[in-house]
Every structure is written in structure tokens, then in C-alpha cells.
N, C-alpha and C. Protein backbone atom coordinates (compact mmCIF):
# COMPACT_ATOMS: atom_id res chain seq x y z
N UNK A 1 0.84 -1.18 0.00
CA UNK A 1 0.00 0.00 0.00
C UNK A 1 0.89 1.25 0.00
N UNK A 2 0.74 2.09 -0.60
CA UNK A 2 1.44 2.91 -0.69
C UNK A 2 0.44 4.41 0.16
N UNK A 3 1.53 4.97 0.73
CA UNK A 3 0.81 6.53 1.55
C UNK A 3 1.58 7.59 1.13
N UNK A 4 1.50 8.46 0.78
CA UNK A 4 1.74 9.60 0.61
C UNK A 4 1.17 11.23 1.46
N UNK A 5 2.45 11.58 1.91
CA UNK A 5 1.96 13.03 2.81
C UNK A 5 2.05 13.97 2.03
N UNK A 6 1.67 15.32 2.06
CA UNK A 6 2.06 16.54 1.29
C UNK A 6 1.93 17.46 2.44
N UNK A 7 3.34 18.56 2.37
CA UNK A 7 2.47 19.44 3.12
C UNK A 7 2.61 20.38 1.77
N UNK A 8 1.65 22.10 2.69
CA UNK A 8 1.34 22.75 1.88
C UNK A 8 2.24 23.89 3.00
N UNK A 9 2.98 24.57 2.46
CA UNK A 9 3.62 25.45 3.50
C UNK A 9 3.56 26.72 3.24
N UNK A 10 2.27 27.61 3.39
CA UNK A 10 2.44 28.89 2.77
C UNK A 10 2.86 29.75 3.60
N UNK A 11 3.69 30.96 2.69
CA UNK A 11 5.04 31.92 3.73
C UNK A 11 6.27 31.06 3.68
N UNK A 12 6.46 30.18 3.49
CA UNK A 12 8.00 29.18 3.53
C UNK A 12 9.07 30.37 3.20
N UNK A 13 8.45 30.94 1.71
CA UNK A 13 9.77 31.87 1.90
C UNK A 13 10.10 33.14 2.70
N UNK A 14 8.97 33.37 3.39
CA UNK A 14 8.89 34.26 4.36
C UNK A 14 9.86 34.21 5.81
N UNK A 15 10.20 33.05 5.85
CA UNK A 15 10.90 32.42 6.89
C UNK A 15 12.70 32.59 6.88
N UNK A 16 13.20 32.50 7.81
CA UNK A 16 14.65 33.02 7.71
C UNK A 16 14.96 31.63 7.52
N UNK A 17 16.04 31.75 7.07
CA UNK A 17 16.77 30.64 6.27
C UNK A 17 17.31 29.48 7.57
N UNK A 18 17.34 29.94 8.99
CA UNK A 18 17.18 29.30 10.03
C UNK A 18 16.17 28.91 10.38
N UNK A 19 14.90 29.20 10.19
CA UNK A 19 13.69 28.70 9.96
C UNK A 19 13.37 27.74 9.13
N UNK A 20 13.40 28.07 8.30
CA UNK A 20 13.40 27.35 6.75
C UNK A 20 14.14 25.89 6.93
N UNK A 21 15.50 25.93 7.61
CA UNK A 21 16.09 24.77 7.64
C UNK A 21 15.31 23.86 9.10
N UNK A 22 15.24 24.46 9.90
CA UNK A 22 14.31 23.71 10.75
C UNK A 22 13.14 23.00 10.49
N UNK A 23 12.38 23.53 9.91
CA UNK A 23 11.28 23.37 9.00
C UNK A 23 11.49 21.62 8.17
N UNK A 24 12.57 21.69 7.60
CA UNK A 24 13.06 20.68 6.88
C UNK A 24 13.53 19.34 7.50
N UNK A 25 14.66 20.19 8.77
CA UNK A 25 14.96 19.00 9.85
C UNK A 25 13.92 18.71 10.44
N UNK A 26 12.92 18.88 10.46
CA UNK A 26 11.23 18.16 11.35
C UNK A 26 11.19 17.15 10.36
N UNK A 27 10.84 17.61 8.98
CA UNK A 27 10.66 16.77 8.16
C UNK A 27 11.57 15.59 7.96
N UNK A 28 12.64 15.91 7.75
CA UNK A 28 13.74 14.50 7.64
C UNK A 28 13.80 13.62 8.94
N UNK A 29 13.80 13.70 9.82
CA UNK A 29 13.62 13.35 11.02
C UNK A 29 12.64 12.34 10.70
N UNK A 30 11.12 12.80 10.30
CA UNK A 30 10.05 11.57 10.14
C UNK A 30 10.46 10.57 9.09
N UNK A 31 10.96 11.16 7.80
CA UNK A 31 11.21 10.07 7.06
C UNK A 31 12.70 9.10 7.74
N UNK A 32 13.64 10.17 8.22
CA UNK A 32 14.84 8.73 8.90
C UNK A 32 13.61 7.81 10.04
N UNK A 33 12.87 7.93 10.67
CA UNK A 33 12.08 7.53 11.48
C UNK A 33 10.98 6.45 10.93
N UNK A 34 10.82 6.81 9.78
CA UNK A 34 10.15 5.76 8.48
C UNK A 34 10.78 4.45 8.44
N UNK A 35 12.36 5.32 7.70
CA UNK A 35 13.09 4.22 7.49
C UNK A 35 13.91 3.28 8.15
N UNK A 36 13.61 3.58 9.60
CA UNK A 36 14.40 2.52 10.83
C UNK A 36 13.22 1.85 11.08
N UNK A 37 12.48 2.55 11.09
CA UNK A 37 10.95 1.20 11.05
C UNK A 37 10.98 0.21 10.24
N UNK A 38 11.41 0.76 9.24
CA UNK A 38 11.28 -0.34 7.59
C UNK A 38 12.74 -1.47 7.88
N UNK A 39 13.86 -0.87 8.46
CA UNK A 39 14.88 -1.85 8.53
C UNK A 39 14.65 -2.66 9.39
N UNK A 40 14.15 -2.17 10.63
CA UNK A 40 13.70 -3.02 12.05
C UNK A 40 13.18 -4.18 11.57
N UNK A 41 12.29 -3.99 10.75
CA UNK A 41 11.41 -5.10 10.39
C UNK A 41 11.86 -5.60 8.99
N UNK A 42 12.58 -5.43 8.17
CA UNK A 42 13.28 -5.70 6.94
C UNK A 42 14.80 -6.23 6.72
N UNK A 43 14.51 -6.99 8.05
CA UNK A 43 16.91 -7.13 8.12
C UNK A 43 17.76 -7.86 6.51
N UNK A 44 17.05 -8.10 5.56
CA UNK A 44 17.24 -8.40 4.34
C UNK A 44 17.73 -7.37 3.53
N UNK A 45 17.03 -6.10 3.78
CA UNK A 45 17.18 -4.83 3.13
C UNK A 45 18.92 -4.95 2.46
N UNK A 46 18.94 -4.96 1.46
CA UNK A 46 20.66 -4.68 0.93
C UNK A 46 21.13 -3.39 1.97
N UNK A 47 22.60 -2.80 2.11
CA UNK A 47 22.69 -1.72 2.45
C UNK A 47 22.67 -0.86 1.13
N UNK A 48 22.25 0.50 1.51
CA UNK A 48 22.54 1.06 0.35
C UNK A 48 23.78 1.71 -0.67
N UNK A 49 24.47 1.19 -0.26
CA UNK A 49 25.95 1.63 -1.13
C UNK A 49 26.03 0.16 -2.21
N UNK A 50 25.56 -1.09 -1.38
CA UNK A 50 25.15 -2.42 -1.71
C UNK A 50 24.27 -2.30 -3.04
N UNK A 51 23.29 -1.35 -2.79
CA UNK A 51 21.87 -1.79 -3.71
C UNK A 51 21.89 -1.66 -5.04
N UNK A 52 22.58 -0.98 -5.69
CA UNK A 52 22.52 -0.58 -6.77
C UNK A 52 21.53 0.74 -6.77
N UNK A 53 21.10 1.47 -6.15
CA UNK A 53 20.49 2.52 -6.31
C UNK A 53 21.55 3.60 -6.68
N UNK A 54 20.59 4.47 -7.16
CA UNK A 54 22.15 5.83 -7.97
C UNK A 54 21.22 6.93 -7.47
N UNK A 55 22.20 7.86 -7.64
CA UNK A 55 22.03 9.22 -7.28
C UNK A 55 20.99 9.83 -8.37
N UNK A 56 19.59 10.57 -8.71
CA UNK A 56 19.16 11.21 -9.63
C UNK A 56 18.07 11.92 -9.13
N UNK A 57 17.35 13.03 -9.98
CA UNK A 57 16.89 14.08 -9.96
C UNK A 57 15.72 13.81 -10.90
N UNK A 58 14.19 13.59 -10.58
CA UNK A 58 13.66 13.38 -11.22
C UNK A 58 12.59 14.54 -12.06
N UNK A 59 12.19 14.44 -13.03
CA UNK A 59 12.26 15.76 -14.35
C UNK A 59 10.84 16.31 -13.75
N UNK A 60 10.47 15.96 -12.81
CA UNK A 60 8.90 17.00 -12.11
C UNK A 60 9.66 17.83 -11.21
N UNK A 61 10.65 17.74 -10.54
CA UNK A 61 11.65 18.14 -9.82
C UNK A 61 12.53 19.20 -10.45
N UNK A 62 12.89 18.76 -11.45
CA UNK A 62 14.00 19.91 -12.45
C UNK A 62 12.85 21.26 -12.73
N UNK A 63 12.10 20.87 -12.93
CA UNK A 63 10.43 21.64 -13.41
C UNK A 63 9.82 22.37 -12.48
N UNK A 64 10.46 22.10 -11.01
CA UNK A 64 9.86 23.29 -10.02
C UNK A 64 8.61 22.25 -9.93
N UNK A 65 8.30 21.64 -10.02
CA UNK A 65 6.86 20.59 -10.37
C UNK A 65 6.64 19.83 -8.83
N UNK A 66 7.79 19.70 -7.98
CA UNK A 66 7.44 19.37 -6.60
C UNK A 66 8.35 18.32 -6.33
N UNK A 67 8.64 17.90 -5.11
CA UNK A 67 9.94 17.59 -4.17
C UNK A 67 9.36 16.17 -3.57
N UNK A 68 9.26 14.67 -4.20
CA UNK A 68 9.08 13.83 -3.80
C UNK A 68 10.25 13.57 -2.40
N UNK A 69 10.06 12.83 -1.60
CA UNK A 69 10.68 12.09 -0.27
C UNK A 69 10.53 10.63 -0.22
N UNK A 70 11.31 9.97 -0.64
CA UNK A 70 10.46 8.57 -0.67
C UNK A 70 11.63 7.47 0.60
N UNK A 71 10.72 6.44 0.93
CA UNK A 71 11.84 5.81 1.63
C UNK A 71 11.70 5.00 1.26
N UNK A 72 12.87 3.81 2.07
CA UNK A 72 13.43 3.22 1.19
C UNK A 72 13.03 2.05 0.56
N UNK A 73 11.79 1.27 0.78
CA UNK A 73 11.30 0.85 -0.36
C UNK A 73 10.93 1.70 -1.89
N UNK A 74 10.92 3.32 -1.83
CA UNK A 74 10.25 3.39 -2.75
C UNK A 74 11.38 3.85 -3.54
N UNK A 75 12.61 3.58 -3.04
CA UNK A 75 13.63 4.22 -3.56
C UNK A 75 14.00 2.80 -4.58
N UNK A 76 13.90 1.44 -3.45
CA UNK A 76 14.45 0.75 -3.93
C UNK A 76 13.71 0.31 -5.63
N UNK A 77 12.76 0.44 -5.26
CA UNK A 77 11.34 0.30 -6.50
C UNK A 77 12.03 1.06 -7.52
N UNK A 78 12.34 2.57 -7.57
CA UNK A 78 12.70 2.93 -8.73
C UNK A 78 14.41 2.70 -9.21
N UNK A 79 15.13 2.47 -7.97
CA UNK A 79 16.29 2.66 -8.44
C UNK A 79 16.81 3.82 -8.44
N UNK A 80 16.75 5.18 -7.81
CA UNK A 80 17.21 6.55 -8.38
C UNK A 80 16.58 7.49 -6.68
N UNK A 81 17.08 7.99 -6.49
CA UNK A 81 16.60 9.00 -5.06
C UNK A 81 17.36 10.29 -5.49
N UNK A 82 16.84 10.95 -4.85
CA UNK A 82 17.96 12.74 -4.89
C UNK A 82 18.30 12.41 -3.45
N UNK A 83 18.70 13.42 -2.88
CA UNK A 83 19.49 13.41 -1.39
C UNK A 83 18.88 13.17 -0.29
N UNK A 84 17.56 13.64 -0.19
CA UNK A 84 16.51 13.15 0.86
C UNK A 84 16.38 12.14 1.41
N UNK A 85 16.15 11.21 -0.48
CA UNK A 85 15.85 9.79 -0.05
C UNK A 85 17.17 8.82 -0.07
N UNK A 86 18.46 9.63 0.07
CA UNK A 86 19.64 8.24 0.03
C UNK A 86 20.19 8.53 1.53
N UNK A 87 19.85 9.75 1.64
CA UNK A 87 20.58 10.23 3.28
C UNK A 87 19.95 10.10 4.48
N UNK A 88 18.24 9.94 4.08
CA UNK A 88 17.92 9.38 4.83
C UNK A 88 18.10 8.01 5.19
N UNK A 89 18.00 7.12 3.82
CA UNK A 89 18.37 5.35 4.52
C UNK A 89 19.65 5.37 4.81
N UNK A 90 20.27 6.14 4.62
CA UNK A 90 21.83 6.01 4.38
C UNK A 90 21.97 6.31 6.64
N UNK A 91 21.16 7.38 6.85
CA UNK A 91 21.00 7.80 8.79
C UNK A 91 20.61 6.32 9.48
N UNK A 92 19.41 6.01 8.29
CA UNK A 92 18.74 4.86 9.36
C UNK A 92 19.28 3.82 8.74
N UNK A 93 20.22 3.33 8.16
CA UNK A 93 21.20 2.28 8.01
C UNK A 93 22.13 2.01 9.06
N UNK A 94 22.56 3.43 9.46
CA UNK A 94 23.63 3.45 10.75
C UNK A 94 23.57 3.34 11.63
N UNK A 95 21.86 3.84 12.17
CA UNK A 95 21.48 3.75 13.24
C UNK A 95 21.52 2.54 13.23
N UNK A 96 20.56 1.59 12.40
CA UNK A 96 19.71 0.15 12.66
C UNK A 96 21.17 -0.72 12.66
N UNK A 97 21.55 -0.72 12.02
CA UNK A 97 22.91 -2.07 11.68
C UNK A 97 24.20 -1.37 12.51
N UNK A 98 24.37 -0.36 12.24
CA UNK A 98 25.93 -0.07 13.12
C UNK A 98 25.66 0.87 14.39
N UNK A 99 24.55 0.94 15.09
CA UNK A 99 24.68 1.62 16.27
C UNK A 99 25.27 3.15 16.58
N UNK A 100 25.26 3.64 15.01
CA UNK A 100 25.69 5.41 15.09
C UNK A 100 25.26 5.93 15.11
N UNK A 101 24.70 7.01 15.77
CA UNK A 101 23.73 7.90 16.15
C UNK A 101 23.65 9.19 14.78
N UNK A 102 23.75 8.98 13.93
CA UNK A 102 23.65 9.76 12.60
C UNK A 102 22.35 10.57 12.60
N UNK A 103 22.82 12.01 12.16
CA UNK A 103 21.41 12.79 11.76
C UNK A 103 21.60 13.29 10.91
N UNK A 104 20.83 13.63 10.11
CA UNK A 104 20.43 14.80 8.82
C UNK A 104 21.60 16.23 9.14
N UNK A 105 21.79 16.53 8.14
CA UNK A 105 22.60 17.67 8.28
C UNK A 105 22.51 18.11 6.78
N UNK A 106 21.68 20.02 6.76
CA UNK A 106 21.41 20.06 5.42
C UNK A 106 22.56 21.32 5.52
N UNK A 107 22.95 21.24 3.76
CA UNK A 107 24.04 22.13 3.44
C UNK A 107 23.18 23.05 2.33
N UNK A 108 23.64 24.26 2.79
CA UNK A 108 22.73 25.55 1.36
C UNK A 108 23.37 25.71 0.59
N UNK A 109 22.40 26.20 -0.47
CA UNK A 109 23.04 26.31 -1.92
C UNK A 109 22.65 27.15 -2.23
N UNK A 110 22.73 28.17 -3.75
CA UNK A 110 21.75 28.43 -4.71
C UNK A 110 21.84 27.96 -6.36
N UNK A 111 20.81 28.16 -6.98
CA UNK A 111 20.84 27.61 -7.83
C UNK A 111 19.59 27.95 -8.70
N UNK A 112 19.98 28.55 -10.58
CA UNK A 112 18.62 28.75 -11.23
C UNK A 112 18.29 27.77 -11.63
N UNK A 113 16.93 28.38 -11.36
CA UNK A 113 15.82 27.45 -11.70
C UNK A 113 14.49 27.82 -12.91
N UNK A 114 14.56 27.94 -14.01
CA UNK A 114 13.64 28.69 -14.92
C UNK A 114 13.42 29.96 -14.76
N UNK A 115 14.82 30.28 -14.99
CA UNK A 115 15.35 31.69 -14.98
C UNK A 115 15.59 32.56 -14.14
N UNK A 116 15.15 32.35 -12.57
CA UNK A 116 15.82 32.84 -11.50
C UNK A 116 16.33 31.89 -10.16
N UNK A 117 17.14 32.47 -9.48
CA UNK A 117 17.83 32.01 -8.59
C UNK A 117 16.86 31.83 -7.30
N UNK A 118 17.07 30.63 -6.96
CA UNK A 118 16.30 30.09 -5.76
C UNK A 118 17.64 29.59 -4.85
N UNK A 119 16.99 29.37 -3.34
CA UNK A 119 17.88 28.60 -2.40
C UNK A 119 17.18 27.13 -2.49
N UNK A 120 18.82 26.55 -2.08
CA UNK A 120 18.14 25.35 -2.02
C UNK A 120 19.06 24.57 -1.03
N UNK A 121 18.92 23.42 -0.70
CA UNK A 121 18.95 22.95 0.63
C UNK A 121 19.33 21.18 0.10
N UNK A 122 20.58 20.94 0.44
CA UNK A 122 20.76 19.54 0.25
C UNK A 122 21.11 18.73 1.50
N UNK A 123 21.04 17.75 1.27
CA UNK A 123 20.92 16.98 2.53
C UNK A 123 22.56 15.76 2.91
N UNK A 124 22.69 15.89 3.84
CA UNK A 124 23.73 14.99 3.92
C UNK A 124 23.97 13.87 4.93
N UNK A 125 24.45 13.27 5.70
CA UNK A 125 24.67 12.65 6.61
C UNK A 125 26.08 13.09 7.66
N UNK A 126 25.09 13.41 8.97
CA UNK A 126 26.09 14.08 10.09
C UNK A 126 26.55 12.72 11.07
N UNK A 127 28.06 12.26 11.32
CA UNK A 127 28.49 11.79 12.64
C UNK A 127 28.18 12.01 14.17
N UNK A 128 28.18 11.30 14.77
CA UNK A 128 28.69 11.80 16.56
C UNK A 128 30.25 13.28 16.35
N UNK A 129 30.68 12.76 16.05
CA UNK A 129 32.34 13.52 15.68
C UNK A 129 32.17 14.84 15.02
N UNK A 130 31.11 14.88 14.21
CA UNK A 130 30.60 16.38 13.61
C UNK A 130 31.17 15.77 12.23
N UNK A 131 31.76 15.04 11.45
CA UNK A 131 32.18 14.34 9.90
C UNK A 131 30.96 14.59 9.70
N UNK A 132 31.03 14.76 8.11
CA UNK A 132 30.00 14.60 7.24
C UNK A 132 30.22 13.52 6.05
N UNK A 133 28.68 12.86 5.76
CA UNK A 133 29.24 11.58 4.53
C UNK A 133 27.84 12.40 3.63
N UNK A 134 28.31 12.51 2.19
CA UNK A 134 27.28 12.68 1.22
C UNK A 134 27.24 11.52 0.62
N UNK A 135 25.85 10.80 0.88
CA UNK A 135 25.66 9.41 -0.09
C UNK A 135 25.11 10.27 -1.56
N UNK A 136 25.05 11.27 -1.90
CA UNK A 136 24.46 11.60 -3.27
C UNK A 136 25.47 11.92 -4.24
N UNK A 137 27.03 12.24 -3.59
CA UNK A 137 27.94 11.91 -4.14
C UNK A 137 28.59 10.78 -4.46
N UNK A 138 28.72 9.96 -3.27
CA UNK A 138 29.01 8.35 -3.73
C UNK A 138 28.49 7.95 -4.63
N UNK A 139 26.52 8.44 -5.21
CA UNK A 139 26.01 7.46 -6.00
C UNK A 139 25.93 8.35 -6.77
N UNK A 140 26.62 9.32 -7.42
CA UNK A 140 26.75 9.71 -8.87
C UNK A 140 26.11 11.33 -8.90
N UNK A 141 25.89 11.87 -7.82
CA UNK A 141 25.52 13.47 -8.13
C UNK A 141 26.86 13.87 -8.67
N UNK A 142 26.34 14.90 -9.81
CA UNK A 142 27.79 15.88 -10.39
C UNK A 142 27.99 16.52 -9.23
């Protein structure tokens, strides 16, 4: 069965960019929280550096068209995640199998987007130690 959330966030850009990122860490938080559910009960799960999943950007996305989150079954289904969905299984991989207390840690950007410049917000994987690991580089982001 498949579920899908949406929010609708009006004013988002009204919000300070410390806002804005909070906003986001609520959100990633539920999906790493998804996906330790899904391993708890899934100890088969490949890891994901294992899976063959790759790094990609899907063309409703390039289009301003809207910001799927998927975990990690639905990642595994297509084969392809942007940063959301590899950094999140990539948190609750560490947690569930290696006992590391890993969280979300988003890094800012900017970047045009159909002709003007927007912020944007990528996601990575934070240590105990303060290290950072980007699984969207391992799996093929330019």
C-alpha cells in the first residue's frame, strides 16, 4: 500500500533561512524515522551503497513541479533517489545495523531554476564527531 503526505507550506519563503532549515529538519527526522521502522522489520534490506540505487533528480523536480521524499522501499522500487531519499536510509542504516547515532545535516546552496535564482537545501549525513558523509555523491551526483 502505498501513503503519501504533502504538506502545503504557505510563507516558507517568508521564513529566515534558520527557519526554513528547521522546517526541513522536522521533516527528515520523520522520514529517517520511516526508514528505521522499515529496517527493524526488513533485516534483508541490501545496504545502500550495496543496492545498486544511484544518485538522480527526477524531471517533475528539475520543473519546479514538486519535491518527492520517498523511503526506502520506494527508492528501492525505482532505483534513483535525490538526497533526501539516500541520506535518509543512508542515517537509518547506521542507526539500525551499526549503532551510530547519525542525523540529517542540510548544506545551502543556490541555484537557477527557470530563470531565476532560488535557495536550495541539500541533505547529507552528520556523525557523533561532527564528519560529514554525502551518499548523493558516492552514488553519482555531479
Amino acid at each position: 500500500m502505498l501513503a503519501s503526505f504533502t504538506f502545503e507550506i504557505d510563507g516558507f519563503e517568508a521564513l529566515s533561512p534558520s527557519e526554513q532549515q528547521d522546517v526541513y529538519l522536522d521533516a527528515l527526522r520523520a522520514l529517517v524515522n520511516i526508514d528505521v521502522a522499515y529496517l527493524a522489520t526488513h533485516r534483508l534490506t541490501p545496504r545502500l551503497y550495496a543496492s545498486g540505487v544511484r544518485f538522480a533528480i527526477s524531471d517533475d523536480e528539475r520543473a519546479g513541479l514538486g519535491n518527492v521524499w520517498p523511503n526506502i522501499p520506494a527508492v528501492l522500487a525505482k532505483g534513483t533517489a535525490h538526497c533526501v531519499g539516500l541520506a535518509c536510509w543512508r542515517i537509518a542504516e547506521l542507526r539500525v545495523r551499526d549503532g551510530v547515532d547519525a542525523v540529517p545535516v542540510i548544506r545551502e546552496f543556490r541555484e537557477w531554476l527557470q530563470g531565476h535564482e532560488v535557495q536550495e537545501f541539500h541533505v547529507c549525513v552528520g556523525y557523533p564527531d561532527g564528519s560529514v558523509e554525502d551518499p548523493s555523491r558516492e552514488l553519482g551526483m555531479p
